[in-house]
C-alpha atoms as a PDB file:
ATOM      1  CA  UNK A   1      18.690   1.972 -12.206  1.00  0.00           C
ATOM      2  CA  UNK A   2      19.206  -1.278 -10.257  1.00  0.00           C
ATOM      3  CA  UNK A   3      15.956  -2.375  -8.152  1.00  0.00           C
ATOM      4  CA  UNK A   4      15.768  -2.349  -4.663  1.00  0.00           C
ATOM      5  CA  UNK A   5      15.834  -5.225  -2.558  1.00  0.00           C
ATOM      6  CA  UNK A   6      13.234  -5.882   0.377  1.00  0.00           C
ATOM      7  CA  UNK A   7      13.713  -8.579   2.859  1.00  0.00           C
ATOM      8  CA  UNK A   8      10.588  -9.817   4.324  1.00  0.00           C
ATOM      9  CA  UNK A   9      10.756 -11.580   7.844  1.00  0.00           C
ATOM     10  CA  UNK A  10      11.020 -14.963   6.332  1.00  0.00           C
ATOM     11  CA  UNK A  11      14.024 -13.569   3.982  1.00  0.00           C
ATOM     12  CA  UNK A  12      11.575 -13.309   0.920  1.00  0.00           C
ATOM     13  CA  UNK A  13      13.461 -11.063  -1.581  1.00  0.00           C
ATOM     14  CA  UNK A  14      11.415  -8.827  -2.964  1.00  0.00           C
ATOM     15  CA  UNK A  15      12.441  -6.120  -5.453  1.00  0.00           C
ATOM     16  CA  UNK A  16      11.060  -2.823  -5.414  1.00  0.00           C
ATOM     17  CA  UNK A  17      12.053  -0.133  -8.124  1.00  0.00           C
ATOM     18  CA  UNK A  18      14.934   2.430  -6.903  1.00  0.00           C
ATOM     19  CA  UNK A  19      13.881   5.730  -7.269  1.00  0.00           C
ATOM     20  CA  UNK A  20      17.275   8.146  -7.504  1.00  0.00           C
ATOM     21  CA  UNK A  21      17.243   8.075 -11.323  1.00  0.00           C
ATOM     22  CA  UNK A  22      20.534   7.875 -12.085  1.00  0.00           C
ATOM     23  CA  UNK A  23      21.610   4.145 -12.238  1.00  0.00           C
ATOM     24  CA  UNK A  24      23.706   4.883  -9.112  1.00  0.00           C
ATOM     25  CA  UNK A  25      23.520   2.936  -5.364  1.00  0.00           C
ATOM     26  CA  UNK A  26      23.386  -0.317  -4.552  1.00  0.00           C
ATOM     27  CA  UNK A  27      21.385  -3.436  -3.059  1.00  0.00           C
ATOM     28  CA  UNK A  28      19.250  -2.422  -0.251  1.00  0.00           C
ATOM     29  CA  UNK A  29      20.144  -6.256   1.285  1.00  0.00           C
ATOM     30  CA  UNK A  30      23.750  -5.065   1.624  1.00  0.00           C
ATOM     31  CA  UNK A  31      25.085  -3.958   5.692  1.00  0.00           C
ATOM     32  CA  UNK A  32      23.397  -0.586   6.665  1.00  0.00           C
ATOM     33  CA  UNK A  33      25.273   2.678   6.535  1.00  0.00           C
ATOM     34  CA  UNK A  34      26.037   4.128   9.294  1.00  0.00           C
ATOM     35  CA  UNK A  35      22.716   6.630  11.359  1.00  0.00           C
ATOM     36  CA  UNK A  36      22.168   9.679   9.854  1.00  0.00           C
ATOM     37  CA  UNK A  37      22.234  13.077  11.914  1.00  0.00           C
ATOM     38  CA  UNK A  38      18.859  13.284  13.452  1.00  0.00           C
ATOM     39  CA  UNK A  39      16.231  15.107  11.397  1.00  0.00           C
ATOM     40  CA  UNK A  40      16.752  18.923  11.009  1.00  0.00           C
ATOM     41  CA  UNK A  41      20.726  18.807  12.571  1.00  0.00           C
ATOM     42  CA  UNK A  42      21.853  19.576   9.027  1.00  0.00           C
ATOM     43  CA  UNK A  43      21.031  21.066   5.424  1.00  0.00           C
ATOM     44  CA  UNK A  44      19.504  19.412   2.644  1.00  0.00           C
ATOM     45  CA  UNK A  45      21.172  18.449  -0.487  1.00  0.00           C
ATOM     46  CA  UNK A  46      19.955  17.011  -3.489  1.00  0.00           C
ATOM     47  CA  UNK A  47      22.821  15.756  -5.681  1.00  0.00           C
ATOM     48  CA  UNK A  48      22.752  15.101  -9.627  1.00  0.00           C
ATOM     49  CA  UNK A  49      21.601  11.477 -10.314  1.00  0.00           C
ATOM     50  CA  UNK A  50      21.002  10.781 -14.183  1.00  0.00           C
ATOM     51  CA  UNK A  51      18.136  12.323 -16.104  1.00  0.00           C
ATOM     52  CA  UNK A  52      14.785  12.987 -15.067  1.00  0.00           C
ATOM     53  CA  UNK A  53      12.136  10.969 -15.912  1.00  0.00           C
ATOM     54  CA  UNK A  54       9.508  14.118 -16.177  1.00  0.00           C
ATOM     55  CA  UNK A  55      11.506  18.032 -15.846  1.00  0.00           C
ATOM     56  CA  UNK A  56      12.005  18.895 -12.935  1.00  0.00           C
ATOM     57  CA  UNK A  57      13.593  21.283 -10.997  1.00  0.00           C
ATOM     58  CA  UNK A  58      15.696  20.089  -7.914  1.00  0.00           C
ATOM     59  CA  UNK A  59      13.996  21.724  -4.981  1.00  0.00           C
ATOM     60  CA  UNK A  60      15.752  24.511  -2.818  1.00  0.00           C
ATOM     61  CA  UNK A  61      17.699  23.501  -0.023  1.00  0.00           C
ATOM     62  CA  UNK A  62      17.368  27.098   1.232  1.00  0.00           C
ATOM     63  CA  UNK A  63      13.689  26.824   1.638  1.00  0.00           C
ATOM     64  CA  UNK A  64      13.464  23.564   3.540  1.00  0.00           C
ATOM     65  CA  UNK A  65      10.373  23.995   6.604  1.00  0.00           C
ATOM     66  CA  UNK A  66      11.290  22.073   9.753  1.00  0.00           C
ATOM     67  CA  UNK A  67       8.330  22.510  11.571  1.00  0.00           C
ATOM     68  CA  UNK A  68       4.522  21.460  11.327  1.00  0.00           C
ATOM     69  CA  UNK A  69       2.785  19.325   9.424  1.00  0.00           C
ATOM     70  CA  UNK A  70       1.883  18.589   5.886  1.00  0.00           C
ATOM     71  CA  UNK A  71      -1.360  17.072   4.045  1.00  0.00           C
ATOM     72  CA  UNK A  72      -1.388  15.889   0.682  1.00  0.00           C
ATOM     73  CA  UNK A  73      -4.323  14.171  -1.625  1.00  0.00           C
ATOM     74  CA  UNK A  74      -3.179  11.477  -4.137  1.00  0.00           C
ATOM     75  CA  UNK A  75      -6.475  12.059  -6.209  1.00  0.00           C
ATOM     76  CA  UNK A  76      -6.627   8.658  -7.340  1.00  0.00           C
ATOM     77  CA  UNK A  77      -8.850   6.833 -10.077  1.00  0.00           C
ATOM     78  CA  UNK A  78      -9.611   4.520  -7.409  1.00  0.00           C
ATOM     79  CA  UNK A  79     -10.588   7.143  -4.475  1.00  0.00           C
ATOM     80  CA  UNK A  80      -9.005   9.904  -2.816  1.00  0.00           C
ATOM     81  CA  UNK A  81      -5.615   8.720  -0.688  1.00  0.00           C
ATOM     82  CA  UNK A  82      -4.044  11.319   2.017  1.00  0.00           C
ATOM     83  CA  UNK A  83      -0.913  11.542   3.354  1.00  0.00           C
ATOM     84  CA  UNK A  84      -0.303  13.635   6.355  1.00  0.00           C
ATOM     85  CA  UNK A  85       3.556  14.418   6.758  1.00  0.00           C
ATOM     86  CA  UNK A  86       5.724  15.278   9.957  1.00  0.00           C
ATOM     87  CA  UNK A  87       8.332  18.175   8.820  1.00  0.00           C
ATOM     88  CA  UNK A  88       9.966  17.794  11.822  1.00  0.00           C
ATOM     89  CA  UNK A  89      11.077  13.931  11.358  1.00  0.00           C
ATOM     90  CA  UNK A  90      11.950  14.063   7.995  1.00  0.00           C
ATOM     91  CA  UNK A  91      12.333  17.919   6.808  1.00  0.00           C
ATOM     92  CA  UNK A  92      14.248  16.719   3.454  1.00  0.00           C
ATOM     93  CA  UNK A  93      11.813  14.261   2.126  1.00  0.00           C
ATOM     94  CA  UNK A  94       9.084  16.207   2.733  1.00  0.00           C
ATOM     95  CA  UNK A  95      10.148  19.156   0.736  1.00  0.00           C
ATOM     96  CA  UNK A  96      11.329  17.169  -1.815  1.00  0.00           C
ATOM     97  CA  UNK A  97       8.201  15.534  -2.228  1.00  0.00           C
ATOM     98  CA  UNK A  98       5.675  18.774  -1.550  1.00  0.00           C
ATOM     99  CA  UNK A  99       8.462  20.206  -4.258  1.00  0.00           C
ATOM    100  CA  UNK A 100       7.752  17.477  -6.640  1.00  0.00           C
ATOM    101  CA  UNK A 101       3.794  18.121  -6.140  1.00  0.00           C
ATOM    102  CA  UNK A 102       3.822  21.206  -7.083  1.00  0.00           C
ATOM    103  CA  UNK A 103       5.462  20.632 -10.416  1.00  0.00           C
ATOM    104  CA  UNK A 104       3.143  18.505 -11.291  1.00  0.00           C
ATOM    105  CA  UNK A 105       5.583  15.495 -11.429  1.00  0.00           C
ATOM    106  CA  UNK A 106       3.407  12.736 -10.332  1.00  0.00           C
ATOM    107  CA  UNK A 107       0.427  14.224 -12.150  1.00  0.00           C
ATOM    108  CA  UNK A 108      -1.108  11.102 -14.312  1.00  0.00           C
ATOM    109  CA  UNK A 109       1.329   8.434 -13.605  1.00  0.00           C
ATOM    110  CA  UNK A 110       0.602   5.036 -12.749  1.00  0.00           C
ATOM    111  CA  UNK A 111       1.223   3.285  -9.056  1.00  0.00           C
ATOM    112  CA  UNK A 112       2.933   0.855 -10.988  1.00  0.00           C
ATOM    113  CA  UNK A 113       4.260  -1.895  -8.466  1.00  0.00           C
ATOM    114  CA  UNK A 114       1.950  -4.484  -5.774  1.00  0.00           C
ATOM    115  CA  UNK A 115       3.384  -6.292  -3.373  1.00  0.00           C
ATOM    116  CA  UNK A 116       1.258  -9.031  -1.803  1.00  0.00           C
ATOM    117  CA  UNK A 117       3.668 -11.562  -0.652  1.00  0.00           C
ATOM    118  CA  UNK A 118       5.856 -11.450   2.462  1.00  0.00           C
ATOM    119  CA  UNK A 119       5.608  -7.383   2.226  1.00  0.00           C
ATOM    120  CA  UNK A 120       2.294  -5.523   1.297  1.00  0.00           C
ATOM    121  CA  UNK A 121       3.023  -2.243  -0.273  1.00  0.00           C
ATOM    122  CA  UNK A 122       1.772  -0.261  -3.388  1.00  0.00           C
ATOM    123  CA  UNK A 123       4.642   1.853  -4.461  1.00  0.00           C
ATOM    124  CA  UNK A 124       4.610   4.787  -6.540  1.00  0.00           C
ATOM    125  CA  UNK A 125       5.845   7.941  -7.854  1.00  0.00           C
ATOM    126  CA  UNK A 126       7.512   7.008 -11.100  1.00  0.00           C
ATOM    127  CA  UNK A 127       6.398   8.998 -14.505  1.00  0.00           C
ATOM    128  CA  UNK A 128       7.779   6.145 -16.849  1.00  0.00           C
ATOM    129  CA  UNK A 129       5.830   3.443 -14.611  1.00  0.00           C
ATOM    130  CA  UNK A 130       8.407   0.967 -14.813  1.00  0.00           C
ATOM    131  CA  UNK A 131       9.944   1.402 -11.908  1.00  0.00           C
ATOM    132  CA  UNK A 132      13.880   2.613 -12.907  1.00  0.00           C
ATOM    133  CA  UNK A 133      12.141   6.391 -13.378  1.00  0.00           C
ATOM    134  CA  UNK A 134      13.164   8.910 -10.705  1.00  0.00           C
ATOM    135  CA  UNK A 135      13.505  12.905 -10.436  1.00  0.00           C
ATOM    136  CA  UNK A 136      17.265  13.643 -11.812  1.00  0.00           C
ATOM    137  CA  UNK A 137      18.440  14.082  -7.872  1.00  0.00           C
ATOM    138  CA  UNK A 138      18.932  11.723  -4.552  1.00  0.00           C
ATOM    139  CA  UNK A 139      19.352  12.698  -1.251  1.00  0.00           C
ATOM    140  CA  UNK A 140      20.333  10.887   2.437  1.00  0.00           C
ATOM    141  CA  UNK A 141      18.437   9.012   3.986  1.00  0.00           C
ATOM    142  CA  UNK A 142      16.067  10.107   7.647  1.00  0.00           C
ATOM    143  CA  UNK A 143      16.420   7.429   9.293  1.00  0.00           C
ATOM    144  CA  UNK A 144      16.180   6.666  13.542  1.00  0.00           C
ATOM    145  CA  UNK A 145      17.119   2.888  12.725  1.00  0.00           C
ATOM    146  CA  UNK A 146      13.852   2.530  14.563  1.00  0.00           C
ATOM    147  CA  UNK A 147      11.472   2.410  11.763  1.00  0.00           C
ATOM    148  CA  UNK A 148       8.443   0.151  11.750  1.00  0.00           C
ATOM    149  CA  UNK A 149       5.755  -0.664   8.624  1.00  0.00           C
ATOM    150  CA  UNK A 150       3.072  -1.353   9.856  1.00  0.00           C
ATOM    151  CA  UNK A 151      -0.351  -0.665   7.667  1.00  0.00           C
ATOM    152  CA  UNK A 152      -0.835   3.232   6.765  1.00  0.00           C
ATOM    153  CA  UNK A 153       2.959   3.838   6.650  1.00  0.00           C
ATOM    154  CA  UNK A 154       4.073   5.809   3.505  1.00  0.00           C
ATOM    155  CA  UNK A 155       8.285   5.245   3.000  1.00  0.00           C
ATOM    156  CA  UNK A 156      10.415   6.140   0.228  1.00  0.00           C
ATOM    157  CA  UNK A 157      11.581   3.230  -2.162  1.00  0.00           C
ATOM    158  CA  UNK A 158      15.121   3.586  -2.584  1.00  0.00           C
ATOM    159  CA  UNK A 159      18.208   1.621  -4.733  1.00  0.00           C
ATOM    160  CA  UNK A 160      20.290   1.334  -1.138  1.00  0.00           C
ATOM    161  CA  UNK A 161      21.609   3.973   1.243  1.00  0.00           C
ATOM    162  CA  UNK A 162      20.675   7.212   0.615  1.00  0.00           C
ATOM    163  CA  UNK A 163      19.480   7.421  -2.821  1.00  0.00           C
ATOM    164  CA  UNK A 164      16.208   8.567  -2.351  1.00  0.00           C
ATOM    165  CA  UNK A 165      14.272  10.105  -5.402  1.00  0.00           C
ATOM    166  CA  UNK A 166      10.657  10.022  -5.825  1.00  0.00           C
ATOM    167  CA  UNK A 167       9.335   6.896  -5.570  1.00  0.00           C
ATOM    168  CA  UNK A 168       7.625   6.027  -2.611  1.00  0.00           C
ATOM    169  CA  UNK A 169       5.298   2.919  -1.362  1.00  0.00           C
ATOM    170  CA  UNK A 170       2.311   3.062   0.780  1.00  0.00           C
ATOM    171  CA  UNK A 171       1.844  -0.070   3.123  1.00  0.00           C
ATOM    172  CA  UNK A 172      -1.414  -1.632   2.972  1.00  0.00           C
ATOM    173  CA  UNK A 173      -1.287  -4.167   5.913  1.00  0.00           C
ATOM    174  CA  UNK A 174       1.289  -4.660   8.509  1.00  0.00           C
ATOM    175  CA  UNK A 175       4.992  -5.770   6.819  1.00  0.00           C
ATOM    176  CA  UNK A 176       7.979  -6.806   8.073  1.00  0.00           C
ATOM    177  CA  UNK A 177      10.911  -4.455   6.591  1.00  0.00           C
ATOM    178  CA  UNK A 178      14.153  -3.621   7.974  1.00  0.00           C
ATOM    179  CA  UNK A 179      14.356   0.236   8.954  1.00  0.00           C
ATOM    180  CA  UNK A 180      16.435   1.192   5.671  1.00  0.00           C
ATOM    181  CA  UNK A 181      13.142   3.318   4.264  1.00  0.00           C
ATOM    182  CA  UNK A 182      12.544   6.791   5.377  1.00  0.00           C
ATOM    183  CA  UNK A 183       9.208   7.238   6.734  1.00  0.00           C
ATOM    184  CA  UNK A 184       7.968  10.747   6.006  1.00  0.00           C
ATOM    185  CA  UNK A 185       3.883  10.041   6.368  1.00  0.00           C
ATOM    186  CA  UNK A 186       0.854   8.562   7.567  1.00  0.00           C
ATOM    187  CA  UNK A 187      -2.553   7.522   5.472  1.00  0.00           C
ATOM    188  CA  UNK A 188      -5.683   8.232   7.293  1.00  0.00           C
ATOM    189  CA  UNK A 189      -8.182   5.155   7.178  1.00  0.00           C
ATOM    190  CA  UNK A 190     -10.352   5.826   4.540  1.00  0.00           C
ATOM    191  CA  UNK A 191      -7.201   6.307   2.281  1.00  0.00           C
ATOM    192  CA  UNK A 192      -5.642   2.970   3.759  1.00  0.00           C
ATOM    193  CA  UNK A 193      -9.499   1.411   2.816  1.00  0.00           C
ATOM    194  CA  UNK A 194      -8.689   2.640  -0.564  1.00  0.00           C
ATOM    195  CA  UNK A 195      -5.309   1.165  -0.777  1.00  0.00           C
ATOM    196  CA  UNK A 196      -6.305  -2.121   0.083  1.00  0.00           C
ATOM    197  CA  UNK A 197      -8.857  -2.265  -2.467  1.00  0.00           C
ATOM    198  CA  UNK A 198      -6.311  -2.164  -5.185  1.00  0.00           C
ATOM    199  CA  UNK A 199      -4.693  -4.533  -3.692  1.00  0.00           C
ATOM    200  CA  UNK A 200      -7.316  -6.645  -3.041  1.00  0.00           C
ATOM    201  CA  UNK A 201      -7.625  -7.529  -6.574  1.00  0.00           C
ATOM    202  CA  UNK A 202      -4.132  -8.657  -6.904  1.00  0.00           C
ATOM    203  CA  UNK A 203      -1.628  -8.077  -9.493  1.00  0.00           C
ATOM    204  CA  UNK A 204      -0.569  -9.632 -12.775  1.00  0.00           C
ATOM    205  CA  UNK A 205       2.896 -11.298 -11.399  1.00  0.00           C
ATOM    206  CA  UNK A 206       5.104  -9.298 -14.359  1.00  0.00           C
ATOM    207  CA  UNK A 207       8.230  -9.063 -12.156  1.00  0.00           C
ATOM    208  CA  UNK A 208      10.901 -11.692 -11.490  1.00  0.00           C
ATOM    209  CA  UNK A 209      10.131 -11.458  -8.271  1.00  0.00           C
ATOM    210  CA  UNK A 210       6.376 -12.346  -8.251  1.00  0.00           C
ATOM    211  CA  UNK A 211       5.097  -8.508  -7.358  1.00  0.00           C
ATOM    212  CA  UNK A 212       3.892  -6.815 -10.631  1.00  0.00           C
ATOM    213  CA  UNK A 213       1.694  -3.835 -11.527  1.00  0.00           C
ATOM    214  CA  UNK A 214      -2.413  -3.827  -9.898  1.00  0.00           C
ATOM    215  CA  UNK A 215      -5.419  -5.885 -11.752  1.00  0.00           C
ATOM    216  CA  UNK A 216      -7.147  -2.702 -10.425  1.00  0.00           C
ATOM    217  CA  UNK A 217      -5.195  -0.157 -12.397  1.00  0.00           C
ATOM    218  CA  UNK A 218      -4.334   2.973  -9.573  1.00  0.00           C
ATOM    219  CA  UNK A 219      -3.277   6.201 -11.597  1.00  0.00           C
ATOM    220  CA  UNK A 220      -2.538   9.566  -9.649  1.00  0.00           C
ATOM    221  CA  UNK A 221      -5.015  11.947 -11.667  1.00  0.00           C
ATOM    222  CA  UNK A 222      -3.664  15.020  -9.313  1.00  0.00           C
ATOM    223  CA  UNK A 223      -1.866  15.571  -5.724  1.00  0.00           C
ATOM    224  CA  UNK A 224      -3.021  18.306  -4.060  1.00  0.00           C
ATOM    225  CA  UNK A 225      -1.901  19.914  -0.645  1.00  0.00           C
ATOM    226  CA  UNK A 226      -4.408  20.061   1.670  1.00  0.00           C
ATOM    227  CA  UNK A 227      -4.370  23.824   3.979  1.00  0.00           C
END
């Protein structure tokens, strides 16, 4: 799986594992595709993309809510982080991810990536915690082309145009991306104060493109949905 590629306002590259899974899509820097249908005009699907890093089973496109709201709790080593989801805005990402919860996929794994240069994000939601892990499936992107980052955003990490998988990022202070990340949720503040106390003790620089994984290790113990 080739990494993504996030410009920052100044045109810092920074690379960001892609999350289909499957060593397909490209370079996130490369010309947009084209808008997407908006949100809930169309079904789901969740096509094949290499092995899974955990099993999994795709989720149903048949059961796909489109309507209301979801809260989840990352129960963290490091504090309790929750992410409150619009169905509405982004039906398909949600279910994937509320279908990846409940099989236990990101149970233990580590939040294995910090950015703290240009962009400030913690990203997540790979098993093998080396960022090229992802679910055995992609799907489009949700995407208004009107996207903004600023801190509390949660986005999906992607290898270009729609190949979402599982990995996502949670933004810890306000970045400059370009909109080519579906935004499915929101962090509340004590789970953005949480966030940027990870990140305020930096990270070990292990990636080629000066990011690398927390000095203040962040492991998802459980995610539970909050009713």
């Amino acid at each position: 799986m080739r990494p993504v590629v996030l410009l920052s306002a100044l045109g810092l590259a920074v690379a960001l594992a892609g999350c289909g899974g499957g060593g397909t899509g490209g370079d996130a820097a490369s010309a947009p595709p084209p808008a997407n249908a908006p949100a809930g005009s169309g079904g789901c699907q969740y096509q094949p993309s290499g092995e899974p890093a955990r099993p999994v089973d795709p989720p149903s496109p048949n059961e796909v809510r489109r309507t209301g709201e979801a809260r989840w709790t990352l129960d963290t080593n490091q504090g309790p982080v929750t992410i409150t989801m619009d169905r509405s805005r982004t039906p398909c990402t949600v279910h994937s991810f509320e279908s990846l919860a409940k099989q236990k996929y990101f149970d233990n794994t580590q939040c294995h990536r910090l950015v703290d240069s240009g962009i400030f994000v913690l990203q997540c939601g790979d098993p093998t915690g080396t960022g090229r892990g992802g679910p055995g499936y992609k799907y489009a992107d949700e995407l208004s082309r009107s996207e903004k980052y600023p801190a509390g955003t949660v986005a999906m990490a992607n290898a270009g145009a729609n190949t979402n998988g599982s990995q996502f990022f949670l933004v810890y202070a306000d970045s400059p991306l370009p909109a080519k990340y579906t935004v499915f949720g929101t962090l509340d503040k004590d789970s953005l104060g949480v966030v940027a106390r990870i990140a305020a003790e930096g990270q070990d620089g292990s990636n080629p493109d000066r990011s690398g994984k927390p000095n203040n290790e962040a492991r998802i113990r459980t995610v539970t949905e909050q009713k």
